[in-house]
Protein backbone atom coordinates (compact mmCIF):
# COMPACT_ATOMS: atom_id res chain seq x y z
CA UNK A 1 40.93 137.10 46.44
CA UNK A 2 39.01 139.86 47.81
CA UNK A 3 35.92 138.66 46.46
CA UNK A 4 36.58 135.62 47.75
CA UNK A 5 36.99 136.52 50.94
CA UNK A 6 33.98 139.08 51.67
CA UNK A 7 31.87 136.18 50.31
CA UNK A 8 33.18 133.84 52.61
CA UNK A 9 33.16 136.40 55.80
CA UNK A 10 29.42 136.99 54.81
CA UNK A 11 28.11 133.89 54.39
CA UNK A 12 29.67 132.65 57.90
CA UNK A 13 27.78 135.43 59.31
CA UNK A 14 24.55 134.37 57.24
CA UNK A 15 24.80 130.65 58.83
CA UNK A 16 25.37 131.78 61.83
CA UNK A 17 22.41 134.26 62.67
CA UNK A 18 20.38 131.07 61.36
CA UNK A 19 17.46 132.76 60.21
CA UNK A 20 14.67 131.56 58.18
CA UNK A 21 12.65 133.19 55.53
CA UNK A 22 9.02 133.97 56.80
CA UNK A 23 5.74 133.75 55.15
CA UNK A 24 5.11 137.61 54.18
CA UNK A 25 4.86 138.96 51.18
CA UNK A 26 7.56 141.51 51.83
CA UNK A 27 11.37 139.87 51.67
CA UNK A 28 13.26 139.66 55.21
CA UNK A 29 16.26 141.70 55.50
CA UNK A 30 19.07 141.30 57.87
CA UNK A 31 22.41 142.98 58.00
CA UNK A 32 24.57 140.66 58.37
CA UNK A 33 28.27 141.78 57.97
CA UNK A 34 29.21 145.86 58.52
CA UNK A 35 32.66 146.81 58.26
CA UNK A 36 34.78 150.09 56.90
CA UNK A 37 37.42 150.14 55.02
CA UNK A 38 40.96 150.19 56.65
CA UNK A 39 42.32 151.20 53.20
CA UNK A 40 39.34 153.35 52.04
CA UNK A 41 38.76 155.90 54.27
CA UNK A 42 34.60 156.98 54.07
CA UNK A 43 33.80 153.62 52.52
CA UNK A 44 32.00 150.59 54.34
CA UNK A 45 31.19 146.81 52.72
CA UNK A 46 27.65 145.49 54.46
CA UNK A 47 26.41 142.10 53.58
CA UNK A 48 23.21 142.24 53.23
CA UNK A 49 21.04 138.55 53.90
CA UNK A 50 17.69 138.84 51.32
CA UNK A 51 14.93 135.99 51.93
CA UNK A 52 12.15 135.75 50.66
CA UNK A 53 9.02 133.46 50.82
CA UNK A 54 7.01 131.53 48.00
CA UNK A 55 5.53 134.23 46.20
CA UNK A 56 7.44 137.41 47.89
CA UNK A 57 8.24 140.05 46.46
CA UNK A 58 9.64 143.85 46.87
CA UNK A 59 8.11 147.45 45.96
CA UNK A 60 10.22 149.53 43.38
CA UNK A 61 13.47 150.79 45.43
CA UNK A 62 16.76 152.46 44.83
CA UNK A 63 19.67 151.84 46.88
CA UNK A 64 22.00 154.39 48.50
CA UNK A 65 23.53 157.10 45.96
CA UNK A 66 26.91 155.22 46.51
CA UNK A 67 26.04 151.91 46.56
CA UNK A 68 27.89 149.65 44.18
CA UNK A 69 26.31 146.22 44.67
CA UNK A 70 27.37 142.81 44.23
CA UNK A 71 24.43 140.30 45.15
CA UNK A 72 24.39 136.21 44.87
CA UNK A 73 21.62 133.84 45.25
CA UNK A 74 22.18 131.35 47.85
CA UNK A 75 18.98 128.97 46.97
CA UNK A 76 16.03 129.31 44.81
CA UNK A 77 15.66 131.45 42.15
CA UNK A 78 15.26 135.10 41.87
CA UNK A 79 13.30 137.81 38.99
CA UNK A 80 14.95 141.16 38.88
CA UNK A 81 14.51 144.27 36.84
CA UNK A 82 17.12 146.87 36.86
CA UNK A 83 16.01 150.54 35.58
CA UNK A 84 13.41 149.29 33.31
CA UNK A 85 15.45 146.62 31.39
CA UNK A 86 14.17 143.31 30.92
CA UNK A 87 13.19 140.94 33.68
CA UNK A 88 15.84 138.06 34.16
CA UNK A 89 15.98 135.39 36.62
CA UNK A 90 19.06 134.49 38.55
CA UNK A 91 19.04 131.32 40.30
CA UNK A 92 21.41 129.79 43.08
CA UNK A 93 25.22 130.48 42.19
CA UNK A 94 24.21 133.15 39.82
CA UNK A 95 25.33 136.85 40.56
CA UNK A 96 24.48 140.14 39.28
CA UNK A 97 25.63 143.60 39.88
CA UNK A 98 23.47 147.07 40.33
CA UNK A 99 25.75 150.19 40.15
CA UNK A 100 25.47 153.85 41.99
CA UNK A 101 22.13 155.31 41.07
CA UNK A 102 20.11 152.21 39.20
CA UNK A 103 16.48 151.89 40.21
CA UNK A 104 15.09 148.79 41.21
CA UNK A 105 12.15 148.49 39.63
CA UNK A 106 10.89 144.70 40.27
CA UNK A 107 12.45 141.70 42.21
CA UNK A 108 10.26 138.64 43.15
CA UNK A 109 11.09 135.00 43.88
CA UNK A 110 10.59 133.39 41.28
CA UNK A 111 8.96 130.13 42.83
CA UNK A 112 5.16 130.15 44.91
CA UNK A 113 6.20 127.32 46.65
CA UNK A 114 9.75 127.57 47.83
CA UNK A 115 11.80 130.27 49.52
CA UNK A 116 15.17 132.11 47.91
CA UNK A 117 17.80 133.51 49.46
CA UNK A 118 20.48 136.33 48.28
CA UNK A 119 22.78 137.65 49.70
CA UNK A 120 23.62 141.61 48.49
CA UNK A 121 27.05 142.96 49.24
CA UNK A 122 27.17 146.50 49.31
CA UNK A 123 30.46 148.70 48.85
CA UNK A 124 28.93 152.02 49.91
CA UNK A 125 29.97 155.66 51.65
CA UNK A 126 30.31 154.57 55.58
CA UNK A 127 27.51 157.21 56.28
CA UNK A 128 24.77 155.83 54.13
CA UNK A 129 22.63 153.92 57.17
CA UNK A 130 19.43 154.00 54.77
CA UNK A 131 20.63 151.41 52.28
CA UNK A 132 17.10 150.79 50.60
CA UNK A 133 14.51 153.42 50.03
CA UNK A 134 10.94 152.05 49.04
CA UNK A 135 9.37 154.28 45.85
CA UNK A 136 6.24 155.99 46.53
């Protein structure tokens, strides 16, 4: 039920900033749903609204020491590696999960002529502002 309804709080905030995905390389990100926890104090869920062009991609990244993530592609398809496992492809309705810690090592839509969307849900400690930190 929970699940349900974060999802359904997000992606009425996703529809409503009406964005589009752009023509970079690099994926768009807008937050698009912050709120703490009345019942866990310190912890925040942010929604999280990934596009990205034909042909984007992302650098290498970890996420925020705390973040537990929940993410779901909204249209297109999606290649992900998680901490050097193998490369899978998610496409729209699909989910997948990254836990405290993992490294990101690749993402990429998987199409060079159509966009995807995602939308990442994160369950993290209310002062983590830097949700996404590029590797060097």
């Amino acid at each position: 039920m929970i699940r349900t309804t974060l999802f359904i709080a997000a992606a009425a905030a996703i529809y409503a900033t009406g964005a589009l995905a752009d023509d970079s390389q690099g994926p768009k990100v807008t937050l698009v749903y912050d709120q703490q926890l009345p019942n866990v104090p310190g912890k925040s869920i942010k929604g999280v609204l990934v596009e990205y062009g034909p042909g984007g991609s992302s650098e290498a990244h970890t996420h925020a020491k705390s973040a537990f993530i929940y993410a779901t592609v909204l249209e297109g398809a999606i290649n992900t590696q998680v901490n050097h496992g193998p490369v899978k492809t998610y496409r729209a309705g699909e989910n997948f999960s990254e836990f405290p810690g993992d490294h990101h090592t690749f993402e990429e839509n998987a199409s060079k002529t159509e966009p995807a969307r995602m939308l990442a849900v994160f369950v993290v400690d209310t002062n983590d502002t830097n949700l996404t930190t590029p590797e060097k």
